[in-house]
N, C-alpha and C. Protein backbone atom coordinates (compact mmCIF):
# COMPACT_ATOMS: atom_id res chain seq x y z
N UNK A 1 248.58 202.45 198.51
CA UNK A 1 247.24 202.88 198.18
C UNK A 1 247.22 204.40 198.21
N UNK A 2 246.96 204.83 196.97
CA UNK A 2 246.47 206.61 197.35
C UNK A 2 245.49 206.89 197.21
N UNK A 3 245.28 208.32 197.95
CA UNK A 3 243.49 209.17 197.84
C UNK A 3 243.85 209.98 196.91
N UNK A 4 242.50 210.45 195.85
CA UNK A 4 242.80 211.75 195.72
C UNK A 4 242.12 212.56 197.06
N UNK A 5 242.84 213.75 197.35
CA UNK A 5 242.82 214.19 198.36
C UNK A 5 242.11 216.06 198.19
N UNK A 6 241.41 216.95 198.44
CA UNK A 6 240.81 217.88 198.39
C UNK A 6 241.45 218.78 199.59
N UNK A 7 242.68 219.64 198.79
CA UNK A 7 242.91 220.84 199.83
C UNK A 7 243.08 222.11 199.65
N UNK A 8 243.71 222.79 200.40
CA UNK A 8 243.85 224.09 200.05
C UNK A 8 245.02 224.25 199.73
N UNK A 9 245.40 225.00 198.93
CA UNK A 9 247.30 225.18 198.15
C UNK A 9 248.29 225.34 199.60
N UNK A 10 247.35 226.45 200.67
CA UNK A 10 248.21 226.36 201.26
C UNK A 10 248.54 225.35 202.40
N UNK A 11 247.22 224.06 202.62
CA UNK A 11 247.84 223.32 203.03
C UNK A 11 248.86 222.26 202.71
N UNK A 12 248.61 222.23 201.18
CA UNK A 12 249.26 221.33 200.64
C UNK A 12 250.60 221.62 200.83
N UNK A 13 250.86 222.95 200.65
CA UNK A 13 252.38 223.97 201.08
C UNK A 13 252.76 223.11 202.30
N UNK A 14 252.03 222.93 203.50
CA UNK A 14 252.47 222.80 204.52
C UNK A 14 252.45 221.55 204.70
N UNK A 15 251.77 220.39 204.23
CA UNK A 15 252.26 219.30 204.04
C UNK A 15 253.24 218.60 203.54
N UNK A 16 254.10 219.53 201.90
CA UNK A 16 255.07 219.28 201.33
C UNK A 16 256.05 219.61 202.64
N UNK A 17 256.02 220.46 203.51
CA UNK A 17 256.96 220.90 204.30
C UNK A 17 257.13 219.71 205.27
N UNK A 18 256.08 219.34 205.56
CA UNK A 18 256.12 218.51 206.82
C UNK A 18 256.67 216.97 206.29
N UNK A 19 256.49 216.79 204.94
CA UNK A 19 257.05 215.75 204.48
C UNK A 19 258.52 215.51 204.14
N UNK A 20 258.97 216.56 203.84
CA UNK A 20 260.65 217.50 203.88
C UNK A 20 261.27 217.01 204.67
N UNK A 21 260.83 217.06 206.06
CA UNK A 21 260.84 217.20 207.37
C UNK A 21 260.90 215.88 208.10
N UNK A 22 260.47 215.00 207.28
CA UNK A 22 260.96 213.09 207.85
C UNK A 22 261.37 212.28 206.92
N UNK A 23 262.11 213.29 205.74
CA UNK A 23 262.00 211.90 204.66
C UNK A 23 263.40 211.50 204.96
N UNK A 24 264.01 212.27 206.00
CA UNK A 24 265.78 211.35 206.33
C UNK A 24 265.32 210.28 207.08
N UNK A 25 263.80 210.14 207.91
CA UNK A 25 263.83 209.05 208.59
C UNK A 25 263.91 207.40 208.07
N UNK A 26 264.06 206.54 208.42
CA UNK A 26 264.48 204.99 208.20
C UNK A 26 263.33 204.36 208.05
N UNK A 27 262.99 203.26 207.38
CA UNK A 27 262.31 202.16 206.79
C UNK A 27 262.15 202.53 205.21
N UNK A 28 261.87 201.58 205.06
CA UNK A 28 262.11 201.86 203.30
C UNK A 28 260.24 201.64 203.24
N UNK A 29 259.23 200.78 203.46
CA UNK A 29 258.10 201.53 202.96
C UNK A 29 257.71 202.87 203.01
N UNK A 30 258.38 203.66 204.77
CA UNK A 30 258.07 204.98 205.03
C UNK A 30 258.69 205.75 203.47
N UNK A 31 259.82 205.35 203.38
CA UNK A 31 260.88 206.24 202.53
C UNK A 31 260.27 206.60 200.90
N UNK A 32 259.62 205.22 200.54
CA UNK A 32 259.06 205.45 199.06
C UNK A 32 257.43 206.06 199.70
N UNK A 33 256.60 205.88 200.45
CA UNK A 33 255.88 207.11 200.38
C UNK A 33 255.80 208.04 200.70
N UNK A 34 256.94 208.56 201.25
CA UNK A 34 257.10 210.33 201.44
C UNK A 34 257.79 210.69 200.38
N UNK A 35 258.52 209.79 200.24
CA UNK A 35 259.29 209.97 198.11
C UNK A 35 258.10 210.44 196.89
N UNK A 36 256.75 209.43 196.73
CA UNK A 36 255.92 209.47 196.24
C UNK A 36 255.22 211.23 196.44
N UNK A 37 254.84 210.95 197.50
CA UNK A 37 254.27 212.28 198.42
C UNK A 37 254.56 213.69 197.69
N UNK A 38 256.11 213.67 197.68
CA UNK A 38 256.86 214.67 197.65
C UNK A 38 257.03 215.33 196.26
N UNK A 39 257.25 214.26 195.67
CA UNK A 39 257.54 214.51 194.24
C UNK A 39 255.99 214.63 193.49
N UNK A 40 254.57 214.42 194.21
CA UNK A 40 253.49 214.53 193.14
C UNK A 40 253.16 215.83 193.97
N UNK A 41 253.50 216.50 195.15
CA UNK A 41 253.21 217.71 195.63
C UNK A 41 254.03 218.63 194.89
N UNK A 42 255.29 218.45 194.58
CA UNK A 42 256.36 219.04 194.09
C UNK A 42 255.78 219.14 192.60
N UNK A 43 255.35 218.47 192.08
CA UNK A 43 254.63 218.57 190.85
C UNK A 43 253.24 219.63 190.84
N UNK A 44 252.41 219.87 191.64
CA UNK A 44 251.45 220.19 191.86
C UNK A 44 251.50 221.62 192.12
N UNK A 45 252.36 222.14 193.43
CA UNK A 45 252.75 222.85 193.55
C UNK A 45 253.77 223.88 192.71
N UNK A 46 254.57 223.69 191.78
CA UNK A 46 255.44 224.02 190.83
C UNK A 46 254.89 225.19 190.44
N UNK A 47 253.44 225.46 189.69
CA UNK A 47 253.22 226.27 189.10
C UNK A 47 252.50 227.92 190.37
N UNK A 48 252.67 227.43 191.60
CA UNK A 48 252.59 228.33 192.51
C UNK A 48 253.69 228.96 192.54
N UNK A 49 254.65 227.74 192.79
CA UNK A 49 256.11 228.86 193.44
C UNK A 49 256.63 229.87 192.20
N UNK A 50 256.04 229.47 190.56
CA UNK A 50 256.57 230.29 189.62
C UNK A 50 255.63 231.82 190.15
N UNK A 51 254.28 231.65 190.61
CA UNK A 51 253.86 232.72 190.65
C UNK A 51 254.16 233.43 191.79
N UNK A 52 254.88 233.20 192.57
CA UNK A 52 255.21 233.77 193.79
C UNK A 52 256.67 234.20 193.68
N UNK A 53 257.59 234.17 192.60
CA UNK A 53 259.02 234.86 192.16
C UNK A 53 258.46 236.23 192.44
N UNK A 54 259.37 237.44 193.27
CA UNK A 54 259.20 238.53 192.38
C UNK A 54 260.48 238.48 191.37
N UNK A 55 259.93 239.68 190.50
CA UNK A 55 260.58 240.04 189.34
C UNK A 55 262.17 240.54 189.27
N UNK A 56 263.16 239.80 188.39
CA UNK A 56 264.27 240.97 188.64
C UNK A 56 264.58 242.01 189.29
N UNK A 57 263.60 243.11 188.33
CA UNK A 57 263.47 244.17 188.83
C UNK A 57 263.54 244.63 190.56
N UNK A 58 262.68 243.77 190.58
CA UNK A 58 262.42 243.86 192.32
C UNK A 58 263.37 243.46 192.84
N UNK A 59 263.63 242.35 192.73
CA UNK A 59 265.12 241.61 193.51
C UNK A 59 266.43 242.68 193.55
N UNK A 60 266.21 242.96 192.11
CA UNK A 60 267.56 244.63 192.69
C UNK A 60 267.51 245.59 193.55
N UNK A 61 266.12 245.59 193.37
CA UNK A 61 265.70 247.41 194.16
C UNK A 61 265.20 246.95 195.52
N UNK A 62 265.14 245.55 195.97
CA UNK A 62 265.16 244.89 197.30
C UNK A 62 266.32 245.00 198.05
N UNK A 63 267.39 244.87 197.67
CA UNK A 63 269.04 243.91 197.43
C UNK A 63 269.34 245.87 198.31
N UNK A 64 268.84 246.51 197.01
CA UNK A 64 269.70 247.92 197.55
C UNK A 64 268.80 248.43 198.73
N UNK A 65 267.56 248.47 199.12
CA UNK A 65 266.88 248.64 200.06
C UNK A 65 267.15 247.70 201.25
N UNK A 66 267.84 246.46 201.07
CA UNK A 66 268.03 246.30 202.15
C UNK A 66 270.03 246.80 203.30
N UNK A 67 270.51 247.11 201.72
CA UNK A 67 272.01 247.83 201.86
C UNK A 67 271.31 249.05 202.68
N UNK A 68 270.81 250.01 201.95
CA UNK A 68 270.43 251.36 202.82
C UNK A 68 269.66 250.57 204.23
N UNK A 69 268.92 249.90 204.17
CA UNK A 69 268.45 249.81 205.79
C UNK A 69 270.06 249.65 206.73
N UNK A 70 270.50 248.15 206.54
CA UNK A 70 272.19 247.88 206.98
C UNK A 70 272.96 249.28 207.41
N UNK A 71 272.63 250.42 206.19
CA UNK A 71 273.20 251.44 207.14
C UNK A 71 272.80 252.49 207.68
N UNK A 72 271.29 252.08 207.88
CA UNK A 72 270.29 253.04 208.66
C UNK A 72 270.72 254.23 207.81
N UNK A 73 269.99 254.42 206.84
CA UNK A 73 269.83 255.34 205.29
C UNK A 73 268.97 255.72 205.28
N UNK A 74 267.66 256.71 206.07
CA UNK A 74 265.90 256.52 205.87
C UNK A 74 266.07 257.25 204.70
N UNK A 75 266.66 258.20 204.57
CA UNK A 75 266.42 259.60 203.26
C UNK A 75 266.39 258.45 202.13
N UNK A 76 267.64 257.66 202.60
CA UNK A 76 267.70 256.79 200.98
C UNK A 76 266.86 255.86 200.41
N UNK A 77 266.61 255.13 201.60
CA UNK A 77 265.36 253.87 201.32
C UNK A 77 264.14 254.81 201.01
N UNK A 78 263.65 255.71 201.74
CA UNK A 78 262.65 257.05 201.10
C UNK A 78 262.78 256.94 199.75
N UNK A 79 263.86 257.82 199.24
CA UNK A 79 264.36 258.09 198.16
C UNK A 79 263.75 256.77 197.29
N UNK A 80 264.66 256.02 197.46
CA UNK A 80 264.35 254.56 196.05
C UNK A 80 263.09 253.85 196.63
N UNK A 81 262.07 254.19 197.35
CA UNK A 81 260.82 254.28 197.25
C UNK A 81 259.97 254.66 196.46
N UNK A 82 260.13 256.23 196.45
CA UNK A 82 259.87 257.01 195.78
C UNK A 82 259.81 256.84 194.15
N UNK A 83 261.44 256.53 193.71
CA UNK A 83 261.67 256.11 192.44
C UNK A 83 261.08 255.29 192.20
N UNK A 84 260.88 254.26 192.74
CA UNK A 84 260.38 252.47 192.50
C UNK A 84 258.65 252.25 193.06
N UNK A 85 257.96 253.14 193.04
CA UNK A 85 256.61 253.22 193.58
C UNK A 85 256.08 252.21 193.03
N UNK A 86 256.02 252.44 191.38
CA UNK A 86 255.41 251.40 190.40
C UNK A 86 255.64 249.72 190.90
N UNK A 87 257.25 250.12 190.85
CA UNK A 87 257.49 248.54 190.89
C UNK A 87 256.98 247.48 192.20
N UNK A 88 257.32 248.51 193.32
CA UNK A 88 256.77 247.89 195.15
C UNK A 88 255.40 247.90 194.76
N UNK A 89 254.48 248.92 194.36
CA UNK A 89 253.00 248.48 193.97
C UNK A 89 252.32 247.42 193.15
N UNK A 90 253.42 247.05 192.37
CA UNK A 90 253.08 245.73 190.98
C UNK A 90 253.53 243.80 192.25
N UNK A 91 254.79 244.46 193.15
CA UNK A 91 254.86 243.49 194.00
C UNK A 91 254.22 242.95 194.90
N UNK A 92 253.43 244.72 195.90
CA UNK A 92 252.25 244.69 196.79
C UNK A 92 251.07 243.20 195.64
N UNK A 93 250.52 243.72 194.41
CA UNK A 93 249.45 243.46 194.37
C UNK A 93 249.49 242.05 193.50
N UNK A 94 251.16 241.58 193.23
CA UNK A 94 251.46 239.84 193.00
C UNK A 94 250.92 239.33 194.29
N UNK A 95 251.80 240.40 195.67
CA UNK A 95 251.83 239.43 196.50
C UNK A 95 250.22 239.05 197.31
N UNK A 96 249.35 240.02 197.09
CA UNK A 96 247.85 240.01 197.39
C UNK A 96 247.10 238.45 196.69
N UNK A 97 247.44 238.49 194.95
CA UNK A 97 247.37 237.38 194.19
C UNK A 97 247.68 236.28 194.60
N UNK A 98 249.36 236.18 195.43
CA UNK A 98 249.13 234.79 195.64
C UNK A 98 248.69 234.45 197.14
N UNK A 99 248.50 235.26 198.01
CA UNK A 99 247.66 235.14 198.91
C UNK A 99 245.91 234.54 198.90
N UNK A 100 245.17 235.18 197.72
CA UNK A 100 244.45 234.49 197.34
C UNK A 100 244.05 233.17 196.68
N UNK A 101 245.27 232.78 195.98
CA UNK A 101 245.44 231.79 196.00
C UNK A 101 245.87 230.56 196.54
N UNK A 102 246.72 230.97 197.60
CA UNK A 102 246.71 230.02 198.67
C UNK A 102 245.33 229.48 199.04
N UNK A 103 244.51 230.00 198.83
CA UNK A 103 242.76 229.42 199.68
C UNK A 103 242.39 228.76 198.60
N UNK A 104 243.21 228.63 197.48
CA UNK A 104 242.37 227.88 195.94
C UNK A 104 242.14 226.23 196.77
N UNK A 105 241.44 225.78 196.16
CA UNK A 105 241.20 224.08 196.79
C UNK A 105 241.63 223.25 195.42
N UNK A 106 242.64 222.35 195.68
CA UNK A 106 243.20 221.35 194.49
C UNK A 106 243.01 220.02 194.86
N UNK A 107 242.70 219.30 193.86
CA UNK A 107 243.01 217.98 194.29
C UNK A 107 244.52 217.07 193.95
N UNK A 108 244.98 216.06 194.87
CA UNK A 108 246.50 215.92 194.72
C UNK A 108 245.80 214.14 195.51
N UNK A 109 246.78 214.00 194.21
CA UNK A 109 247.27 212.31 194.47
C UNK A 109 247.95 211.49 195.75
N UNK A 110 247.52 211.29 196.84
CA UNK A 110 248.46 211.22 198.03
C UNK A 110 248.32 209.71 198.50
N UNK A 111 249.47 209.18 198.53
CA UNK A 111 249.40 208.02 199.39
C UNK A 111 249.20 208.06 200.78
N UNK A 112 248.52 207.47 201.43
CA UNK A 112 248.65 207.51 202.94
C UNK A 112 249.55 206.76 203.41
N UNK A 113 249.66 207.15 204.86
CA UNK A 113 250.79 206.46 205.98
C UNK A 113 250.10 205.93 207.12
N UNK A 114 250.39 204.32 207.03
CA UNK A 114 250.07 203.98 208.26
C UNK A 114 250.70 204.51 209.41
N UNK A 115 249.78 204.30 210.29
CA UNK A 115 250.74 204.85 211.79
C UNK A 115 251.92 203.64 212.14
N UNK A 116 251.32 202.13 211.49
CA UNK A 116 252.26 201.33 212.06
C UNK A 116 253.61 201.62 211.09
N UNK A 117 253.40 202.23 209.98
CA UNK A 117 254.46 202.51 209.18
C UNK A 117 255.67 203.80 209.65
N UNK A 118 255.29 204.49 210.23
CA UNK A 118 255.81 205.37 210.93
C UNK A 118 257.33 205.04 211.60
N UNK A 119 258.27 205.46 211.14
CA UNK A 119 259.60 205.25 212.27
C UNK A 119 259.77 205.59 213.75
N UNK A 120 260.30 204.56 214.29
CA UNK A 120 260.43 204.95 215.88
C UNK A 120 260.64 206.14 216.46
N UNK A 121 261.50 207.03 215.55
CA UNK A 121 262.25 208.00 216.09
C UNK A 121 261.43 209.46 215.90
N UNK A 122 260.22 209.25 215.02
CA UNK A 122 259.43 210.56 214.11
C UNK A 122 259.02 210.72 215.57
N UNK A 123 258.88 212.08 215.63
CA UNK A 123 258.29 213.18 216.80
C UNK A 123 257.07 213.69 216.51
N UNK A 124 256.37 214.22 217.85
CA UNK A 124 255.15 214.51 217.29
C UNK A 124 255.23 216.12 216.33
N UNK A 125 256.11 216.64 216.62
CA UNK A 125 256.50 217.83 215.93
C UNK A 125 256.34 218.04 213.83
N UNK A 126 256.66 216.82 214.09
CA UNK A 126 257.29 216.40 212.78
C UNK A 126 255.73 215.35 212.00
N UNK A 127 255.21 215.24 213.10
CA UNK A 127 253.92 214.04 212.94
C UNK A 127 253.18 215.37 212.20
N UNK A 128 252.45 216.24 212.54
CA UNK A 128 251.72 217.22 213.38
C UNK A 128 251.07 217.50 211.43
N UNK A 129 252.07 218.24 210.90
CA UNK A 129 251.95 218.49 209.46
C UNK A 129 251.68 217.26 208.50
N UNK A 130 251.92 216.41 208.74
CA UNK A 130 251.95 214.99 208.24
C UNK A 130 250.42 214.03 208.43
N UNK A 131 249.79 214.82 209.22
CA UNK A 131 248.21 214.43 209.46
C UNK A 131 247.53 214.02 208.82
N UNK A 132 247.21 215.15 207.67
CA UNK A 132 246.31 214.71 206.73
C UNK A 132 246.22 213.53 206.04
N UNK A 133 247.65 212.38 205.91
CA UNK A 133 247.36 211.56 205.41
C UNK A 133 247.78 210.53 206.21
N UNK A 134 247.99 210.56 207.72
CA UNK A 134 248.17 209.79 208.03
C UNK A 134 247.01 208.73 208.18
N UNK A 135 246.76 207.24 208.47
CA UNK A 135 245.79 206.57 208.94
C UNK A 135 246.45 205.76 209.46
């Protein structure tokens, strides 16, 4: 049986996680609905994680900023600061974007989990993220 379910991107984030997080556990009803779970969050979610890439660009001028930190470089990391203002400012204000969007509210297809469905061995650690659909 599924709900549609009303959340926030970023809980849904943290539910895909928490579902990650028991799908090695045993029984096979548990197994096809955290399978289910996973793959319509994984669907849902998809078009977040594209917006949360940074750019090439960035990934280089990260890569070498983090070489100059490794050898405690300040002039240098300064330096390709300096050069790269534009680009760390275009990253600053993606990464503001998808911060706001984390609070977007979506609706997502979710099967629930009985508690009697639950494997012996799941912890409450592992329960904890897994809430929202449990019943």
């Amino acid at each position: 049986m599924f709900n549609q379910v009303k959340m926030k991107v970023a809980d849904a984030i943290e539910l895909y996680k928490g579902l990650e997080a028991v799908k090695q556990h045993k029984g096979a009803r548990f197994a096809v609905i955290v399978a289910k779970n996973v793959k319509e969050l994984e669907q849902v979610l998809s078009k977040y994680e594209e917006t949360a890439k940074p750019s090439d660009e960035f990934l280089k001028i990260s890569g070498e900023a983090h070489r100059l930190a490794e050898a405690e470089d300040e002039e240098g990391i300064k330096k390709l600061e300096e050069e790269h203002a534009d680009l760390i400012e275009e990253r600053k204000t993606q990464l503001a974007q998808l911060e706001a969007t984390m609070q977007n509210e979506i609706n997502v297809d979710l099967h629930s989990i009985k508690e009697t469905q639950l494997p012996e061995d799941v912890t409450p650690e592992q329960i904890v993220p897994i809430l929202p659909i449990l019943v």
